[in-house]
C-alpha atoms as a PDB file:
ATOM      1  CA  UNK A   1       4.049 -31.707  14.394  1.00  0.00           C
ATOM      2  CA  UNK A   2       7.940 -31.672  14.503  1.00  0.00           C
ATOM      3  CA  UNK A   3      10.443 -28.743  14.357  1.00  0.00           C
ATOM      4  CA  UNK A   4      12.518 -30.124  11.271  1.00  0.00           C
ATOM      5  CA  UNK A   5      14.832 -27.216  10.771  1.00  0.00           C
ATOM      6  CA  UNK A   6      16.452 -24.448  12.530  1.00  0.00           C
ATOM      7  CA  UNK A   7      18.351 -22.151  10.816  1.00  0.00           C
ATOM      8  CA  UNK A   8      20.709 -19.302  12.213  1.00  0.00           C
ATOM      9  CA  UNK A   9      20.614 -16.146  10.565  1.00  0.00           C
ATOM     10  CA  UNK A  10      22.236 -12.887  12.182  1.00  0.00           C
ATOM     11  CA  UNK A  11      20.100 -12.269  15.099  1.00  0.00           C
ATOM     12  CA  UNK A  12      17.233 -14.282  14.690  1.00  0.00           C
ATOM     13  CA  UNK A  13      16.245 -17.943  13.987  1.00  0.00           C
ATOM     14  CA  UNK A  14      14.177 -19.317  11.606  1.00  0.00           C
ATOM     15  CA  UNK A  15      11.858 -22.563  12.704  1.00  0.00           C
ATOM     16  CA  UNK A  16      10.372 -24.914  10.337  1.00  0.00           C
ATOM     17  CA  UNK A  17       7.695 -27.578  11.506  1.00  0.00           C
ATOM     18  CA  UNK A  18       7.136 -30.719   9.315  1.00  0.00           C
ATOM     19  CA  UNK A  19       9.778 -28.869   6.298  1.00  0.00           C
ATOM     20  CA  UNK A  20       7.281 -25.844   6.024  1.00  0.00           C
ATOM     21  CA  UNK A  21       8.673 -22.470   7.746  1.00  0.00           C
ATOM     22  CA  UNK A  22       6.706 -21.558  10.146  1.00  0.00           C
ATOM     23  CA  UNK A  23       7.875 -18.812  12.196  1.00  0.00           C
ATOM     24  CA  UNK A  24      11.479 -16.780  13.142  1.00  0.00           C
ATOM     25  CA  UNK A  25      12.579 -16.181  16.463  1.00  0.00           C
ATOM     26  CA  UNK A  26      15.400 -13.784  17.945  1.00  0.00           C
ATOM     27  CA  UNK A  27      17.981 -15.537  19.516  1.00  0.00           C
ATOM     28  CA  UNK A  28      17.564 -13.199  22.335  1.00  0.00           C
ATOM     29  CA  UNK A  29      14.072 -14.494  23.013  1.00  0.00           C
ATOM     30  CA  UNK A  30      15.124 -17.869  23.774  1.00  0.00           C
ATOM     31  CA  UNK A  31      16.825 -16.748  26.927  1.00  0.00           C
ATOM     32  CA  UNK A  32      13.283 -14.467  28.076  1.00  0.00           C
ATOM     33  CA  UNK A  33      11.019 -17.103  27.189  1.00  0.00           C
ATOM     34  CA  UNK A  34      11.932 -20.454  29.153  1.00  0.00           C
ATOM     35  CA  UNK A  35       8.848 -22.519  27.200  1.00  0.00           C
ATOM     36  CA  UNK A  36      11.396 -21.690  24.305  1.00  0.00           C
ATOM     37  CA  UNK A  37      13.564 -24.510  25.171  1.00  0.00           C
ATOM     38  CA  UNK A  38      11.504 -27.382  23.804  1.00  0.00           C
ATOM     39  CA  UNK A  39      12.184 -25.795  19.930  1.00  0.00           C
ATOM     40  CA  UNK A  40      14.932 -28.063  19.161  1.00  0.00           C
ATOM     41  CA  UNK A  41      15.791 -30.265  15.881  1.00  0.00           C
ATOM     42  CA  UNK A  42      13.252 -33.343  16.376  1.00  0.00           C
ATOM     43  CA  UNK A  43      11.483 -31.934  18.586  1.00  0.00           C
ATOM     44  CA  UNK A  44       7.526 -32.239  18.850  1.00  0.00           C
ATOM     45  CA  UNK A  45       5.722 -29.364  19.300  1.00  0.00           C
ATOM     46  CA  UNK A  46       2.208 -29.652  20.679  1.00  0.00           C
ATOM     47  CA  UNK A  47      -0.615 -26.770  19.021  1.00  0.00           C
ATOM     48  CA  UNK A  48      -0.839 -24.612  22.255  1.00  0.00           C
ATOM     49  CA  UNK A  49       2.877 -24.055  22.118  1.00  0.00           C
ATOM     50  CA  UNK A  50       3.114 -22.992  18.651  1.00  0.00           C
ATOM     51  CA  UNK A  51       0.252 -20.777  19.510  1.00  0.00           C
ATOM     52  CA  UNK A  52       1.603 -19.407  22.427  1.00  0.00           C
ATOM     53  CA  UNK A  53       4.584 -18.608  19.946  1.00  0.00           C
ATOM     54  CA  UNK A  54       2.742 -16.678  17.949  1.00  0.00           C
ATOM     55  CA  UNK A  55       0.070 -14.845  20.503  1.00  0.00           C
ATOM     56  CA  UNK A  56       2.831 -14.117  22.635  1.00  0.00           C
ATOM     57  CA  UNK A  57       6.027 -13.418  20.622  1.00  0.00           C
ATOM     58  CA  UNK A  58       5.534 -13.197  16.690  1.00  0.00           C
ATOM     59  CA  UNK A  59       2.600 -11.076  16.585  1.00  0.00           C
ATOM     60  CA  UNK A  60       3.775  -8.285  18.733  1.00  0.00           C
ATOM     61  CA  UNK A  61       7.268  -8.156  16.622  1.00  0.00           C
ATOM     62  CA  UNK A  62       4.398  -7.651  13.512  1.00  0.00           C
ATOM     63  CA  UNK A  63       2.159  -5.443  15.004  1.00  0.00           C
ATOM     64  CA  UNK A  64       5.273  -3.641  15.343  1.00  0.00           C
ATOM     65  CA  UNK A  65       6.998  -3.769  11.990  1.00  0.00           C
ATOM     66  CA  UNK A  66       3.489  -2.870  10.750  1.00  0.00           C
ATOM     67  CA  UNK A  67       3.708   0.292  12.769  1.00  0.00           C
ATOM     68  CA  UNK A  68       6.926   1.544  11.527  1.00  0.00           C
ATOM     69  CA  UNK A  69       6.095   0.853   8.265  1.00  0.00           C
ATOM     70  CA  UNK A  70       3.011   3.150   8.617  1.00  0.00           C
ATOM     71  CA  UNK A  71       4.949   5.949  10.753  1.00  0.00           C
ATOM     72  CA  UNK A  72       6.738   6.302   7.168  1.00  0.00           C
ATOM     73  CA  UNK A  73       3.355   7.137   5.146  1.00  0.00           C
ATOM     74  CA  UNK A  74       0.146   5.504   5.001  1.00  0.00           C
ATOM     75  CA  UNK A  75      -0.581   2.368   3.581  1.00  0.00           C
ATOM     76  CA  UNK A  76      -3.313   0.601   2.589  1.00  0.00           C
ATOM     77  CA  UNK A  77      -4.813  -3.296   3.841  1.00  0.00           C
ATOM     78  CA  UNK A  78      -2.815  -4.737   0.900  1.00  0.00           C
ATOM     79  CA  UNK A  79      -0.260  -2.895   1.325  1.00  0.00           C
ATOM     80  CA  UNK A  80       0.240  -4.229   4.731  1.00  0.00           C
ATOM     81  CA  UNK A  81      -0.247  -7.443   4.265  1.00  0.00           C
ATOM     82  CA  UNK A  82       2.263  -7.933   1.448  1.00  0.00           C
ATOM     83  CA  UNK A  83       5.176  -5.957   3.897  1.00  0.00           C
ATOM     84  CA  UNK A  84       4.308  -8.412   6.445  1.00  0.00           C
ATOM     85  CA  UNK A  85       4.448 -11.616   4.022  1.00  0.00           C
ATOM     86  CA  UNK A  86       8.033  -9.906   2.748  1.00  0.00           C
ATOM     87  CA  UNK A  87       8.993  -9.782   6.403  1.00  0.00           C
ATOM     88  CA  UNK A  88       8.043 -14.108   6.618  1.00  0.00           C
ATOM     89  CA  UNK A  89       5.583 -13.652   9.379  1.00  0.00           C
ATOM     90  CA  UNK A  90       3.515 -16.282   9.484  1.00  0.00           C
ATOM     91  CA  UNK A  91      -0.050 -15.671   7.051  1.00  0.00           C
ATOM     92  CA  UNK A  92      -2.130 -17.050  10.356  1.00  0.00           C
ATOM     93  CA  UNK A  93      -1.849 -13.509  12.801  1.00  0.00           C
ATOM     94  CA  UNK A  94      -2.136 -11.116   9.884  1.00  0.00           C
ATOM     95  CA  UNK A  95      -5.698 -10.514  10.351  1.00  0.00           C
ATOM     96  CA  UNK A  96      -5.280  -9.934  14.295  1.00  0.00           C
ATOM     97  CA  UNK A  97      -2.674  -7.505  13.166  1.00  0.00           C
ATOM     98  CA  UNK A  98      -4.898  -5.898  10.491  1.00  0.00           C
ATOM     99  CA  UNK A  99      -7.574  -5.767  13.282  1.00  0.00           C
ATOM    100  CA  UNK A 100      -5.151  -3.973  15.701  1.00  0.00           C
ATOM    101  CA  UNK A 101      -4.205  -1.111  13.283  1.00  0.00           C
ATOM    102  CA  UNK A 102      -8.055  -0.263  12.562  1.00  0.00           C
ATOM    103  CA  UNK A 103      -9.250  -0.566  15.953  1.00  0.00           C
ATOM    104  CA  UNK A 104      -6.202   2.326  16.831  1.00  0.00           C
ATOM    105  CA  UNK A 105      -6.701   4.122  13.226  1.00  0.00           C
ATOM    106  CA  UNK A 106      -3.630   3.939  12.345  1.00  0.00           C
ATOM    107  CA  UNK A 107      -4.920   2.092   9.293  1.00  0.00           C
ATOM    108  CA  UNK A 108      -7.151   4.296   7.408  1.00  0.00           C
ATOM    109  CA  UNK A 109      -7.718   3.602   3.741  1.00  0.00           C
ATOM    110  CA  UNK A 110      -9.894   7.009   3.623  1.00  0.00           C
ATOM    111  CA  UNK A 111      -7.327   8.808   4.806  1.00  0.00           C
ATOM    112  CA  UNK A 112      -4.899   7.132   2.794  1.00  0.00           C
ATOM    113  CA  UNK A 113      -7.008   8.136  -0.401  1.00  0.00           C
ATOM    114  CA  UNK A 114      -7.480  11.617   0.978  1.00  0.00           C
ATOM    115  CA  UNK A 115      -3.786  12.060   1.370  1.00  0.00           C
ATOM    116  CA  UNK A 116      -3.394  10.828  -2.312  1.00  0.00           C
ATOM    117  CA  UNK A 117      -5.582  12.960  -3.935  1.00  0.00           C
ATOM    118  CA  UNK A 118      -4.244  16.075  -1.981  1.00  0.00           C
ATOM    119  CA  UNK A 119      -0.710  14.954  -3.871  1.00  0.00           C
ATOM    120  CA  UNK A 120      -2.419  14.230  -7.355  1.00  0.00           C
ATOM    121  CA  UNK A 121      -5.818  15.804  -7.689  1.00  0.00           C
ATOM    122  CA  UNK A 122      -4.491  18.560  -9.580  1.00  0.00           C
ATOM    123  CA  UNK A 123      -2.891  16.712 -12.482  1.00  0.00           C
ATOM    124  CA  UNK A 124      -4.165  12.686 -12.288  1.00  0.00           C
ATOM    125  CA  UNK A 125      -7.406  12.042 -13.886  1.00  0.00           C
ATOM    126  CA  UNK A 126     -10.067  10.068 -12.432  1.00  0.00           C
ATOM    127  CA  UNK A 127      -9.676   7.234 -14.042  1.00  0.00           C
ATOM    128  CA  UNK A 128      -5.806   7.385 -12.949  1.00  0.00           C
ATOM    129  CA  UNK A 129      -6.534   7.984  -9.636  1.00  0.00           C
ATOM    130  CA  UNK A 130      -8.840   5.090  -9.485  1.00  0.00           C
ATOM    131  CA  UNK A 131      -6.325   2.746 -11.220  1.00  0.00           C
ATOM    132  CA  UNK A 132      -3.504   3.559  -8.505  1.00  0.00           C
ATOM    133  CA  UNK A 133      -5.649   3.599  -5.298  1.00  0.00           C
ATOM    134  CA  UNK A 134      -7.240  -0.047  -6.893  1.00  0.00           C
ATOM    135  CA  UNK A 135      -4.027  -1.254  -7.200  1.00  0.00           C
ATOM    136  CA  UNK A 136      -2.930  -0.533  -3.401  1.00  0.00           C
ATOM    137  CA  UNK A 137      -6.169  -2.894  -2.920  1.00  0.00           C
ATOM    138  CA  UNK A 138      -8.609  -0.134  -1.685  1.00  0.00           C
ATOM    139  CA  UNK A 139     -12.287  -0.849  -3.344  1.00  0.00           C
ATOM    140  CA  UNK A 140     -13.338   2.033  -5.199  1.00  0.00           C
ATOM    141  CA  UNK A 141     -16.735   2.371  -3.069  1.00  0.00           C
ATOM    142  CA  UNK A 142     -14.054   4.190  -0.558  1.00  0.00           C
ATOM    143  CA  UNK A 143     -12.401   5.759  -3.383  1.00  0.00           C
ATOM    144  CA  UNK A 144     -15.215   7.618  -4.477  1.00  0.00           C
ATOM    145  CA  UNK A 145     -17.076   8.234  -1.304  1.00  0.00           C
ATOM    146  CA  UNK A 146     -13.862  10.442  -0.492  1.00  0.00           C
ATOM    147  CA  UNK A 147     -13.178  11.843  -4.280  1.00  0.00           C
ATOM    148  CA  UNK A 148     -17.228  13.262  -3.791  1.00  0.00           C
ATOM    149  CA  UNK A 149     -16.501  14.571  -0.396  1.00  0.00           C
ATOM    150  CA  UNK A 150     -13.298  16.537  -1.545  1.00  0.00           C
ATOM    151  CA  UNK A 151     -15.113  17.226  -4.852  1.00  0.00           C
ATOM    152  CA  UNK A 152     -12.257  16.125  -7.251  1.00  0.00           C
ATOM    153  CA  UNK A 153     -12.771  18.671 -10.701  1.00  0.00           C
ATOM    154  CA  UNK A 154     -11.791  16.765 -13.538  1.00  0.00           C
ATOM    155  CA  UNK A 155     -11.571  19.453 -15.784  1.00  0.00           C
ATOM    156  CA  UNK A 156      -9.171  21.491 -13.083  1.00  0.00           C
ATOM    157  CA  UNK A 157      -6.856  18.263 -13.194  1.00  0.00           C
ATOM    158  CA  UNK A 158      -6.617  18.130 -17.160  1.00  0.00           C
ATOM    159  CA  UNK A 159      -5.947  21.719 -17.562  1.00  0.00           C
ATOM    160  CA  UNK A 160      -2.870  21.306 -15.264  1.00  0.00           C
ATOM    161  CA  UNK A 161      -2.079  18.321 -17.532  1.00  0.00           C
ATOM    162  CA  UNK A 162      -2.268  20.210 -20.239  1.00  0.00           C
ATOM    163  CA  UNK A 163      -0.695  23.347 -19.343  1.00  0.00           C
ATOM    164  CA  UNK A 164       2.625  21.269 -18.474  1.00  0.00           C
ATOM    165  CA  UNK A 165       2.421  19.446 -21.834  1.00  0.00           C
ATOM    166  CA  UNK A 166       2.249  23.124 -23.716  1.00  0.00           C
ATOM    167  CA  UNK A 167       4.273  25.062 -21.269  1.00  0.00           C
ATOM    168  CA  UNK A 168       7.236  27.301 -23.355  1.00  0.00           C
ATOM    169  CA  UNK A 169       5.418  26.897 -26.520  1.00  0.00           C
ATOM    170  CA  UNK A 170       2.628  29.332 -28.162  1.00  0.00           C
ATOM    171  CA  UNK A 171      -0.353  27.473 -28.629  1.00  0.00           C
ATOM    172  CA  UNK A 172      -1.518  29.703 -31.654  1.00  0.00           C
ATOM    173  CA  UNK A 173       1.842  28.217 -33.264  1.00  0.00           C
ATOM    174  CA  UNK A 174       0.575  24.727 -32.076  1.00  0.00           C
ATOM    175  CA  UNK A 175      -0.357  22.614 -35.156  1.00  0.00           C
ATOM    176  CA  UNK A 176      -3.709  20.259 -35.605  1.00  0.00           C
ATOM    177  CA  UNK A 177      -1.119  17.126 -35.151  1.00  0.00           C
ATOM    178  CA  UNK A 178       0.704  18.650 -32.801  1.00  0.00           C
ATOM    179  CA  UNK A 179      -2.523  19.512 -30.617  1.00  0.00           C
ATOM    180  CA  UNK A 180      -3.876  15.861 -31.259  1.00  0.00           C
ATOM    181  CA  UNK A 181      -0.434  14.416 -29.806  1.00  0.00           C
ATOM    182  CA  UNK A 182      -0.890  16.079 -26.713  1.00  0.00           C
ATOM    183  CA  UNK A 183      -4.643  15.200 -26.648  1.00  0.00           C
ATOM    184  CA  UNK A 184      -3.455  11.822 -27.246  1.00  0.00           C
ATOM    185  CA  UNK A 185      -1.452  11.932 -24.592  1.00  0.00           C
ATOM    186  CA  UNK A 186      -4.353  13.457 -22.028  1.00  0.00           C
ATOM    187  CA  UNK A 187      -6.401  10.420 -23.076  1.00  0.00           C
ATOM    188  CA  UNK A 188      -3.813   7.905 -22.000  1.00  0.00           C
ATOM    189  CA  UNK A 189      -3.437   9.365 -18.836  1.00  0.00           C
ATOM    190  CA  UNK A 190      -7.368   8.810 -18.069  1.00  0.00           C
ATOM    191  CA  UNK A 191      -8.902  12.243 -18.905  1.00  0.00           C
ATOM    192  CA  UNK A 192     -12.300  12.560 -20.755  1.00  0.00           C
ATOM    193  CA  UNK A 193     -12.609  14.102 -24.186  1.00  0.00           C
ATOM    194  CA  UNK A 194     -14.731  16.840 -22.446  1.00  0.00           C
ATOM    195  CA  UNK A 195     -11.947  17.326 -20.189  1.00  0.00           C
ATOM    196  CA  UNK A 196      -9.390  17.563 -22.689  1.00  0.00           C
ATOM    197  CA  UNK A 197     -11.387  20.105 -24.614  1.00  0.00           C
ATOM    198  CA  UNK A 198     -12.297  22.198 -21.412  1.00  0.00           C
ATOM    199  CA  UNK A 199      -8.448  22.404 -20.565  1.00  0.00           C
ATOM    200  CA  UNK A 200      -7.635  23.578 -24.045  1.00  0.00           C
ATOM    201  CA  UNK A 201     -10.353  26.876 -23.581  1.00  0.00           C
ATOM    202  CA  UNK A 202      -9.313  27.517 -20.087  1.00  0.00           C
ATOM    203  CA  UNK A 203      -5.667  27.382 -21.373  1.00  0.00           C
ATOM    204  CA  UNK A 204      -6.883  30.130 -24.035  1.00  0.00           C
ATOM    205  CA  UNK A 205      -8.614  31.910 -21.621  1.00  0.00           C
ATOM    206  CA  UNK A 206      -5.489  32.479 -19.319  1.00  0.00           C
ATOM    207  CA  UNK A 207      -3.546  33.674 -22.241  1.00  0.00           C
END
């Protein structure tokens, strides 16, 4: 293997091995880490050094980054992984970093989900919910396990939905193609037709 480019950018520099990028450095490191000096333009690098590289330098700056990002909010697995891929760490540590944040908890897709529905329980339906949480790569085993636990009401959701979609009219003034465009509507977003029609005789009821 041989370093084939180096490339200076602000603080840091980014080292390719054979033309493929492989890893960034900051500059700063090079003066902390005296094995540093044999990354030069030509230079061969032997497999224990790169790994070194990355045991001892790139995967603590990820580990890192990946705990910032989840200081903001939780994330999911996916989620993760595609920050740290944006970031151009190299593919090969992500799943010690993965490993890192569930052995501490600070990845928890349950908790993730449970922190989602207490946001969106009360107007997403199911089927929504399920969508979003699928597409932030959490398997819907974990999805529902926690929906069951916090006993998600469907029908509680849709008449929220509904009650938005009506709110300032009178719904005895409400005609059959104007209550089918808002049912319409209900559907698209994910909620039963059972649902839909509960919501409408709670939303009478409340009158």
């Amino acid at each position: 293997m041989v370093i084939t480019e180096l490339v200076s950018i602000d603080k840091r520099i980014k080292v390719s091995i054979d033309y493929n990028f492989a890893f960034w450095i900051y500059k700063r490191d090079f003066k902390r880490y005296a094995y540093l000096e044999n990354i030069q333009l030509g230079q061969e690098i032997e497999e224990e050094l790169l790994q070194n590289i990355y045991k001892k330098i790139i995967l603590p700056y990820a580990k890192e980054a990946a705990l910032a990002l989840l200081e903001r909010k939780d994330r999911s697995e996916l989620e993760i992984r595609k920050k740290l891929e944006e970031k151009e760490f190299p593919e090969t540590i992500f799943d010690e970093v993965i490993a890192y944040l569930y052995e501490y908890h600070y990845l928890d897709e349950q908790r993730l989900v449970r922190s989602y529905l207490a946001g969106n329980a009360k107007n997403k339906s199911k089927r929504m919910i399920l969508l979003k949480l699928k597409e932030k790569g959490i398997s819907q085993k974990i999805i529902e396990s926690v929906m069951e636990h916090e006993e998600y009401q469907g029908n509680t959701a849709a008449f929220c939905a509904l009650e938005k979609k009506v709110k300032g009219k009178e719904i005895e003034s409400l005609s059959w193609n104007e209550k089918q465009k808002i049912n319409a509507s209900l559907y698209r977003k994910g909620f039963t037709v059972d649902e839909i029609q509960n919501a409408w005789e709670l939303l009478k009821e409340s009158i």
